[in-house]
Protein backbone atom coordinates (compact mmCIF):
# COMPACT_ATOMS: atom_id res chain seq x y z
CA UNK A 1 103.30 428.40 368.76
CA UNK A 2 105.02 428.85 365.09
CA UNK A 3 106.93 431.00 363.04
CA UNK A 4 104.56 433.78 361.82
CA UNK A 5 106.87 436.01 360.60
CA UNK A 6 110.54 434.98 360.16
CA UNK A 7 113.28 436.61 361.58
CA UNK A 8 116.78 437.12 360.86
CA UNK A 9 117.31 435.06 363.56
CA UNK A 10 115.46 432.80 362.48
CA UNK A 11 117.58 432.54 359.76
CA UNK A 12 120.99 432.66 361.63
CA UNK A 13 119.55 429.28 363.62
CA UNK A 14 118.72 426.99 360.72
CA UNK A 15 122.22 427.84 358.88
CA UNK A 16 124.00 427.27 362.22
CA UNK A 17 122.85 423.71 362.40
CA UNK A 18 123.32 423.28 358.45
CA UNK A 19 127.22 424.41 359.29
CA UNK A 20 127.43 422.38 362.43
CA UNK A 21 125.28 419.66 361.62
CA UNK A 22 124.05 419.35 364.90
CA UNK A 23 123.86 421.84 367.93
CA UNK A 24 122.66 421.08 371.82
CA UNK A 25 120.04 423.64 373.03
CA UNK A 26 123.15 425.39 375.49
CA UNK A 27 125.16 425.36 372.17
CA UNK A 28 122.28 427.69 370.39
CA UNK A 29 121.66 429.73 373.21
CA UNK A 30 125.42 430.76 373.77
CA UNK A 31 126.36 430.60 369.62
CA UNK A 32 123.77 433.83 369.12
CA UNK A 33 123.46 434.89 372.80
CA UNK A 34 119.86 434.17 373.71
CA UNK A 35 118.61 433.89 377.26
CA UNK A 36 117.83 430.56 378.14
CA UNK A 37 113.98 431.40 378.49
CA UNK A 38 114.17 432.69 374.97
CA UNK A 39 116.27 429.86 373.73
CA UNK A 40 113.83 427.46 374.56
CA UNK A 41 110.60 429.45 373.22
CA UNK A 42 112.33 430.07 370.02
CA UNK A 43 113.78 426.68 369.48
CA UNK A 44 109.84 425.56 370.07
CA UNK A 45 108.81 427.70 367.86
CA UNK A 46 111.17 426.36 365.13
CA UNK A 47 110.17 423.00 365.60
CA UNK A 48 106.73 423.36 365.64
CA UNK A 49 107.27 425.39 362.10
CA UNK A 50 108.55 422.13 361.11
CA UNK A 51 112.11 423.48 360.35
CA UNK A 52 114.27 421.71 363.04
CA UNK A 53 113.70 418.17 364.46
CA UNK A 54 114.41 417.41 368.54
CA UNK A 55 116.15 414.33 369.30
CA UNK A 56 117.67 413.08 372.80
CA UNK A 57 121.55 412.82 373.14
CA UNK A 58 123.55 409.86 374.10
CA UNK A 59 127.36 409.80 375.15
CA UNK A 60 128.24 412.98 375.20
CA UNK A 61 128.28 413.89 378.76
CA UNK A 62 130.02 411.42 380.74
CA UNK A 63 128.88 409.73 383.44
CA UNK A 64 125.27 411.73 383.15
CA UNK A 65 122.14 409.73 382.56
CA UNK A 66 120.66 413.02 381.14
CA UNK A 67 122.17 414.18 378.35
CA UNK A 68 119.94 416.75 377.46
CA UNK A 69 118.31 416.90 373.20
CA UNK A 70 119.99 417.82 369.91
CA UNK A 71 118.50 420.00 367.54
CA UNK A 72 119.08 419.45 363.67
CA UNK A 73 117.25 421.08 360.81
CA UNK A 74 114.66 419.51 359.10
CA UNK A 75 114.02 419.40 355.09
CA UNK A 76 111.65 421.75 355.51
CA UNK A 77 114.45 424.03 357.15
CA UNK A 78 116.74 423.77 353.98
CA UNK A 79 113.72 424.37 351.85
CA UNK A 80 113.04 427.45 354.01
CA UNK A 81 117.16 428.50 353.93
CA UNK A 82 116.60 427.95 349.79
CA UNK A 83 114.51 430.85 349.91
CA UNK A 84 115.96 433.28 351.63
CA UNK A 85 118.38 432.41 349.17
CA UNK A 86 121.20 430.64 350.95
CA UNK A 87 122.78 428.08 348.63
CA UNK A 88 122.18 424.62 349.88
CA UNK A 89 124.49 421.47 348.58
CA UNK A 90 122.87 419.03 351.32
CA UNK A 91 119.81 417.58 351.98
CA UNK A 92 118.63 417.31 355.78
CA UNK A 93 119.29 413.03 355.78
CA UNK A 94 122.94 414.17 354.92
CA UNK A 95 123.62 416.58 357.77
CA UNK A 96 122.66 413.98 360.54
CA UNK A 97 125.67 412.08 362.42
CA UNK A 98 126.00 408.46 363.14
CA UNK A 99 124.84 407.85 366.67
CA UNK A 100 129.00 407.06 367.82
CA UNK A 101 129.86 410.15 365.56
CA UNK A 102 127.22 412.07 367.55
CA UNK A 103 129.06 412.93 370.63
CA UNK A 104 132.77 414.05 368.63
CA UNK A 105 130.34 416.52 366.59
CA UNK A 106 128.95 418.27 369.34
CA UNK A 107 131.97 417.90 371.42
CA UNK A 108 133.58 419.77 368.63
CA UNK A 109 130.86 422.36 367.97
CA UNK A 110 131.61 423.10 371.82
CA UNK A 111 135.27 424.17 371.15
CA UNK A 112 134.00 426.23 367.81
CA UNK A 113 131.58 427.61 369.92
CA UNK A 114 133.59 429.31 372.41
CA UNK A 115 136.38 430.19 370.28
CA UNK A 116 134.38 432.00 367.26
CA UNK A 117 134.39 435.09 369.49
CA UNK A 118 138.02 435.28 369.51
CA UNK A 119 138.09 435.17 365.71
CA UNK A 120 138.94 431.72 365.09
CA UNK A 121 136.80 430.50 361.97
CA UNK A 122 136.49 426.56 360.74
CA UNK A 123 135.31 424.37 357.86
CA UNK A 124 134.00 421.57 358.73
CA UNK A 125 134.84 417.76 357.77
CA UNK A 126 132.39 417.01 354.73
CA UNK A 127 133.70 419.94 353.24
CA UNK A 128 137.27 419.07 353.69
CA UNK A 129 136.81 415.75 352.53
CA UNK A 130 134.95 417.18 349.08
CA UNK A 131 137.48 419.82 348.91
CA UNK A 132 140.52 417.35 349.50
CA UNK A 133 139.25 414.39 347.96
CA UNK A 134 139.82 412.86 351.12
CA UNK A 135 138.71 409.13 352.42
CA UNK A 136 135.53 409.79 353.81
CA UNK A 137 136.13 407.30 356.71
CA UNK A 138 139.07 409.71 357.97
CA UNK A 139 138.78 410.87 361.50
CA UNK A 140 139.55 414.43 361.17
CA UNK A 141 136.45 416.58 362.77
CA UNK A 142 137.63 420.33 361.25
CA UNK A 143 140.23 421.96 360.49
CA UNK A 144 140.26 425.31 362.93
CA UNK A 145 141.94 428.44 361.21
CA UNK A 146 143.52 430.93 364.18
CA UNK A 147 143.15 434.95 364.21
CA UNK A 148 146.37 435.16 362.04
CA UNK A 149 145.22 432.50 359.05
CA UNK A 150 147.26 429.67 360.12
CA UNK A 151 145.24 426.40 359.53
CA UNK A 152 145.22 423.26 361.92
CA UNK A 153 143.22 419.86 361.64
CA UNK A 154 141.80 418.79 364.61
CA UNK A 155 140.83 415.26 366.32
CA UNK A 156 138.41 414.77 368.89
CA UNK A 157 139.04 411.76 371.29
CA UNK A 158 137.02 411.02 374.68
CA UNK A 159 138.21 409.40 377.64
CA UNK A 160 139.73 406.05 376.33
CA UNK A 161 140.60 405.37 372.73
CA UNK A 162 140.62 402.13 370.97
CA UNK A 163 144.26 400.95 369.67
CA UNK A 164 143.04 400.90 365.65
CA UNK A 165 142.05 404.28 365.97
CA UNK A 166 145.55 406.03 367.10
CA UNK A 167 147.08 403.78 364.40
CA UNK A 168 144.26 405.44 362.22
CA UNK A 169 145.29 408.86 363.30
CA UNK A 170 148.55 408.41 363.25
CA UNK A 171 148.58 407.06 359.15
CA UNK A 172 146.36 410.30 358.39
CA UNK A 173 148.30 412.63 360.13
CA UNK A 174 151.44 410.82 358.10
CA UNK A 175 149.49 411.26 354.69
CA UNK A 176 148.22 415.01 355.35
CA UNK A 177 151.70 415.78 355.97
CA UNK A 178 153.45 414.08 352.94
CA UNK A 179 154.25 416.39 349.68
CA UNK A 180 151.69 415.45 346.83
CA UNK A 181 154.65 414.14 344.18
CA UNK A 182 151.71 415.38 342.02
CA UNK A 183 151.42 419.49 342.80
CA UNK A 184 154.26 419.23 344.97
CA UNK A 185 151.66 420.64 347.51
CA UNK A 186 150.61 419.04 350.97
CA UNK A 187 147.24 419.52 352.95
CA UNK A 188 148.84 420.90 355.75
CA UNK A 189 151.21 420.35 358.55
CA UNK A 190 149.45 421.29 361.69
CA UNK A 191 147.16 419.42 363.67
CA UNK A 192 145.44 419.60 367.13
CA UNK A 193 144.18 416.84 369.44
CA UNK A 194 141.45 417.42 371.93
CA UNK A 195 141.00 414.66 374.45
CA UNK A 196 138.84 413.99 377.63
CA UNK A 197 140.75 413.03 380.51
CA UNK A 198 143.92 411.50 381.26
CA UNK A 199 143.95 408.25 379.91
CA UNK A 200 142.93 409.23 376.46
CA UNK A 201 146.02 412.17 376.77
CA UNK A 202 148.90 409.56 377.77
CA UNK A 203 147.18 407.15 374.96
CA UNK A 204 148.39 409.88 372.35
CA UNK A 205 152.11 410.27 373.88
CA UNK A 206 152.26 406.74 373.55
CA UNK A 207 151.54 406.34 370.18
CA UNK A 208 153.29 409.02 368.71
CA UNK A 209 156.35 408.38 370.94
CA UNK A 210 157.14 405.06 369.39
CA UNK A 211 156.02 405.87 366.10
CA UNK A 212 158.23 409.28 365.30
CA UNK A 213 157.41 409.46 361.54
CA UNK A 214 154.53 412.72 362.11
CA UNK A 215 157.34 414.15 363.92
CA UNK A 216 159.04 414.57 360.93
CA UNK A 217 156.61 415.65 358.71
CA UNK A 218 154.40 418.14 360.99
CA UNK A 219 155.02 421.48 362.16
CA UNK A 220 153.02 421.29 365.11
CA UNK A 221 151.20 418.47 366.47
CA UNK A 222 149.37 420.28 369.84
CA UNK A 223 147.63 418.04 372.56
CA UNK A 224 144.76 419.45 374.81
CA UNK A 225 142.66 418.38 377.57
CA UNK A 226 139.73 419.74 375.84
CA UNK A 227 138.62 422.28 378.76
CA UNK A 228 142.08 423.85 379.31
CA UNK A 229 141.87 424.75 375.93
CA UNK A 230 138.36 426.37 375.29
CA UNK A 231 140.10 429.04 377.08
CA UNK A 232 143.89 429.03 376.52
CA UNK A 233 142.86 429.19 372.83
CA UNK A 234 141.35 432.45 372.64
CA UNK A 235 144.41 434.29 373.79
CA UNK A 236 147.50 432.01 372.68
CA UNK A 237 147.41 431.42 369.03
CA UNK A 238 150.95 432.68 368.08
CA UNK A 239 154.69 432.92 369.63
CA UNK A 240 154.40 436.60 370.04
CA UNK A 241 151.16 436.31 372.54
CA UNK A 242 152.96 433.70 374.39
CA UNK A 243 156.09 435.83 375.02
CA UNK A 244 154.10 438.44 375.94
CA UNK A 245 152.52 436.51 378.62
CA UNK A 246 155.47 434.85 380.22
CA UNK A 247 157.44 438.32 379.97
CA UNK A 248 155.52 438.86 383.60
CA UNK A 249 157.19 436.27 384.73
CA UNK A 250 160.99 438.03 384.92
CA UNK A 251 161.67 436.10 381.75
CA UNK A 252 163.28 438.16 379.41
CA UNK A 253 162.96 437.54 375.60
CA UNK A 254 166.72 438.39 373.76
CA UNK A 255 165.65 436.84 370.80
CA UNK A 256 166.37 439.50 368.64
CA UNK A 257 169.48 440.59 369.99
CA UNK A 258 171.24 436.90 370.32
CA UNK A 259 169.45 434.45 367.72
CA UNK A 260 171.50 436.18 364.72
CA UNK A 261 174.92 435.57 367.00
CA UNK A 262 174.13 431.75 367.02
CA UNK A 263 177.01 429.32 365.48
CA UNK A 264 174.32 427.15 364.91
CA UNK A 265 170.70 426.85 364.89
CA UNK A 266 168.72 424.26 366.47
CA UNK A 267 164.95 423.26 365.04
CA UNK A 268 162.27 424.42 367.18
CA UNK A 269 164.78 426.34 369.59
CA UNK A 270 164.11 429.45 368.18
CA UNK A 271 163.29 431.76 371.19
CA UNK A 272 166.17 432.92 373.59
CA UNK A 273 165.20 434.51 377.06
CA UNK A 274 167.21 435.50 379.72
CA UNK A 275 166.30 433.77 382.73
CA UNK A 276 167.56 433.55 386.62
CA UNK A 277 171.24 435.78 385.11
CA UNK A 278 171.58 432.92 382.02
CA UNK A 279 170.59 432.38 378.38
CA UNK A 280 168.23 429.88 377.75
CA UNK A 281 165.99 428.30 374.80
CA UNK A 282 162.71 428.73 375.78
CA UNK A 283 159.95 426.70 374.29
CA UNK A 284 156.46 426.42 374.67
CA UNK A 285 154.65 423.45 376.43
CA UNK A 286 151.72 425.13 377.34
CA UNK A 287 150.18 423.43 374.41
CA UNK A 288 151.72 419.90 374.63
CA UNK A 289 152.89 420.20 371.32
CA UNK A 290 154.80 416.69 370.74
CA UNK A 291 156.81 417.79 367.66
CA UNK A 292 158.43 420.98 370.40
CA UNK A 293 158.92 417.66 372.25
CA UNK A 294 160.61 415.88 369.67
CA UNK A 295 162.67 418.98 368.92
CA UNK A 296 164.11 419.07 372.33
CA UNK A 297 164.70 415.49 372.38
CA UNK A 298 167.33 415.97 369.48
CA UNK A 299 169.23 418.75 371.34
CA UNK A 300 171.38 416.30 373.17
CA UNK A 301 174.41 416.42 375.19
CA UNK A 302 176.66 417.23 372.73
CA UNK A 303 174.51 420.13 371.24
CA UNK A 304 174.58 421.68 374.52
CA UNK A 305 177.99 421.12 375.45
CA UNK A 306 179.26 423.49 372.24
CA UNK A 307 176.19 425.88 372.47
CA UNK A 308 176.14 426.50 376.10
CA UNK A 309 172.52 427.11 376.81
CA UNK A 310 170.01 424.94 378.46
CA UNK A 311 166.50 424.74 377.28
CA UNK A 312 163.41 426.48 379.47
CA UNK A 313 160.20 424.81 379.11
CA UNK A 314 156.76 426.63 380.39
CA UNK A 315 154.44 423.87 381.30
CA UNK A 316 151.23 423.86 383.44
CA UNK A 317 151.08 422.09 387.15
CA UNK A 318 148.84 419.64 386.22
CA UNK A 319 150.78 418.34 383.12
CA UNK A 320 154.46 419.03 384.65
CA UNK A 321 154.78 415.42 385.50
CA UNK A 322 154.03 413.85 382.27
CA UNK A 323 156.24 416.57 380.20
CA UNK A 324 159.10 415.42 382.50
CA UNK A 325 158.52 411.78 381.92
CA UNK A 326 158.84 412.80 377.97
CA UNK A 327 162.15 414.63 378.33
CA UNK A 328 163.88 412.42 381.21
CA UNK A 329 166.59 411.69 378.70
CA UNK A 330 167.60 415.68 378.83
CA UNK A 331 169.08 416.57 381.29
CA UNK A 332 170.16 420.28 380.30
CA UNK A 333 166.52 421.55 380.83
CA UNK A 334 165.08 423.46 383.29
CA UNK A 335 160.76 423.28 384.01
CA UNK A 336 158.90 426.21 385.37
CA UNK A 337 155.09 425.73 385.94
CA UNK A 338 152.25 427.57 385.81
CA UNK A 339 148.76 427.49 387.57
CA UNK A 340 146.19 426.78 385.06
CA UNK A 341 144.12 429.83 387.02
CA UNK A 342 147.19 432.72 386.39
CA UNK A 343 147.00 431.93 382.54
CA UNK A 344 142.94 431.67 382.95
CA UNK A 345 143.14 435.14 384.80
CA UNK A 346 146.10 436.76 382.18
CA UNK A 347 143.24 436.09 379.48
CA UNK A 348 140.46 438.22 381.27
CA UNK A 349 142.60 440.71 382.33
CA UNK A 350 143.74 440.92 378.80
CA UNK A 351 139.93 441.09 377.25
CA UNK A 352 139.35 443.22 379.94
CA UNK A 353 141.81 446.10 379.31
CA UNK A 354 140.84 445.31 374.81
CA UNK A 355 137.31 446.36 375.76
CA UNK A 356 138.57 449.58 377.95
CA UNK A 357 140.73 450.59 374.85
CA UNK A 358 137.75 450.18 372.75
CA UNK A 359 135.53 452.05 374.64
CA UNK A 360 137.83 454.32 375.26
CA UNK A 361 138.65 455.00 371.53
CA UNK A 362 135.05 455.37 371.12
CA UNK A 363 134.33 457.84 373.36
CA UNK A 364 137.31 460.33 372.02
């Protein structure tokens, strides 16, 4: 069967996988919320149009032996989005990934995926690197732009990672962050990594913790086991939603109240809670962000000893352990953990009361 008459869905399809280059048939289905029956039957019919080409995937599900297909569009697809008016800078040869690159792409159309819902939008690498004028042998796969406009570049890495390409990393992260002498502008300053297992994870730490100089520069540098943050993503994009959440927790945020009474102010300690009868700093380690790491690391003994208040850190069970091993040198901190399922459950319970306020607004 073919396309007799096209559809705006139609439509929607073939500029998805000109945006994403690439998209797995599960992608598709869940990206514009088609059954899986119908996924399949309409993804047929679009290739037997002519307008998308079928090809099998390699290395992107580990230790499978079936990785499923990849669906890209043909250039009889972009001659089709032409028409309908679309404005098309690439032809279909363009849009196709290297056969390494393959798996970061649709690894990385995965975390788009699930977090376009939550209105998190993205540009994607070409289109940096035009914009930019950037190498185009950088690593970067996006740059991911939250609910409130703030802009990160992101980095895909699986479950081991080569030495030269940290050090590659590392020197881009460096140069995105420096001050164009030029403009007196910079790309940006923000950055998440994604990795796949543990290995890759305590590869980054590693890297970054003998070579400080992105510390420096960047305002956040996050690190995420990719899974944990599909979801963690969708609901924690700024400081506010993160005090809200850990406000259940009898932690009570006296920011506003004692921050302005501070002698002096200490970089990335910028939240004060009152925990357990005593002021603390509380920071953030949800999201593994190394430069929040680096922060504490400079609040040393002597810091603490004239300000009086030791530092809270929120971290998760399953990376307690490591964010200890990064801050064994402090010993004025305090770690309290958190199930990976109560912050998994805060987020439905949160999109679950949204919708009931929406409805009910509706209904008045």
């Amino acid at each position: 069967m073919v396309v007799k008459r096209i559809q705006e869905s139609d439509i929607e399809i073939l500029k998805g996988l000109y945006e994403l280059r690439v998209m797995s048939t599960d992608q598709i289905r869940k990206r514009y919320n088609l059954t899986e029956w119908y996924a399949y039957k309409k993804i047929a019919r679009l290739r037997n149009t002519g307008w998308i080409i079928t090809e099998p995937i390699s290395g992107y599900k580990n230790k499978q032996r079936s990785q499923g297909v990849y669906h890209r569009i043909s250039e009889i697809g972009i001659s089709c989005l032409r028409k309908q008016g679309i404005t098309i800078v690439r032809k279909a040869h363009h849009q196709l990934p290297t056969k390494r690159h393959l798996p970061y792409v649709l690894l990385t159309n995965d975390l788009i995926i699930d977090l376009e819902p939550f209105d998190w939008t993205f540009k994607d690498s070409r289109t940096l690197k035009n914009e930019y004028q950037l190498n185009r042998g950088d690593s970067l796969q996006a740059m991911l732009r939250d609910p409130d406009g703030k802009e990160f570049l992101i980095y895909m890495l699986r479950e081991s990672v080569t030495e030269p390409t940290l050090v590659k990393i590392q020197k881009e992260i460096e140069s995105y962050s420096a001050i164009n002498p030029m403009d007196k502008q910079r790309l940006t300053n923000n950055y998440m990594i994604f990795v796949q297992g543990q290995h890759s994870y305590q590869q980054v730490v590693d890297r970054f913790s003998h070579y400080k100089d992105a510390m420096l520069t960047s305002r956040h540098l996050k690190l995420f086991p990719l899974s944990f943050a599909k979801k963690y993503l969708r609901a924690f994009y700024n400081n506010a939603k993160f005090i809200d959440f850990i406000k259940q927790k009898e932690i009570v945020d006296v920011t506003e109240e004692r921050l302005p009474l501070v002698r002096k102010q200490y970089k990335g300690l910028s939240n004060i809670v009152l925990h357990e009868e005593e002021e603390k700093y509380l920071v953030n380690l949800l999201d593994s962000d190394l430069v929040s790491i680096y922060n504490i690391n400079q609040y040393r003994k002597e810091q603490y000893q004239l300000d009086g208040r030791k530092v809270l850190a929120i971290t998760t069970n399953s990376l307690a352990a490591e964010h200890r091993k990064m801050l064994q040198g402090i010993k004025h901190i305090e770690f309290y953990s958190i199930k990976h399922q109560e912050i998994f459950d805060y987020i439905e319970n949160r999109k679950r009361v949204l919708v009931e306020d929406s409805n009910e607004r509706r209904f008045k």
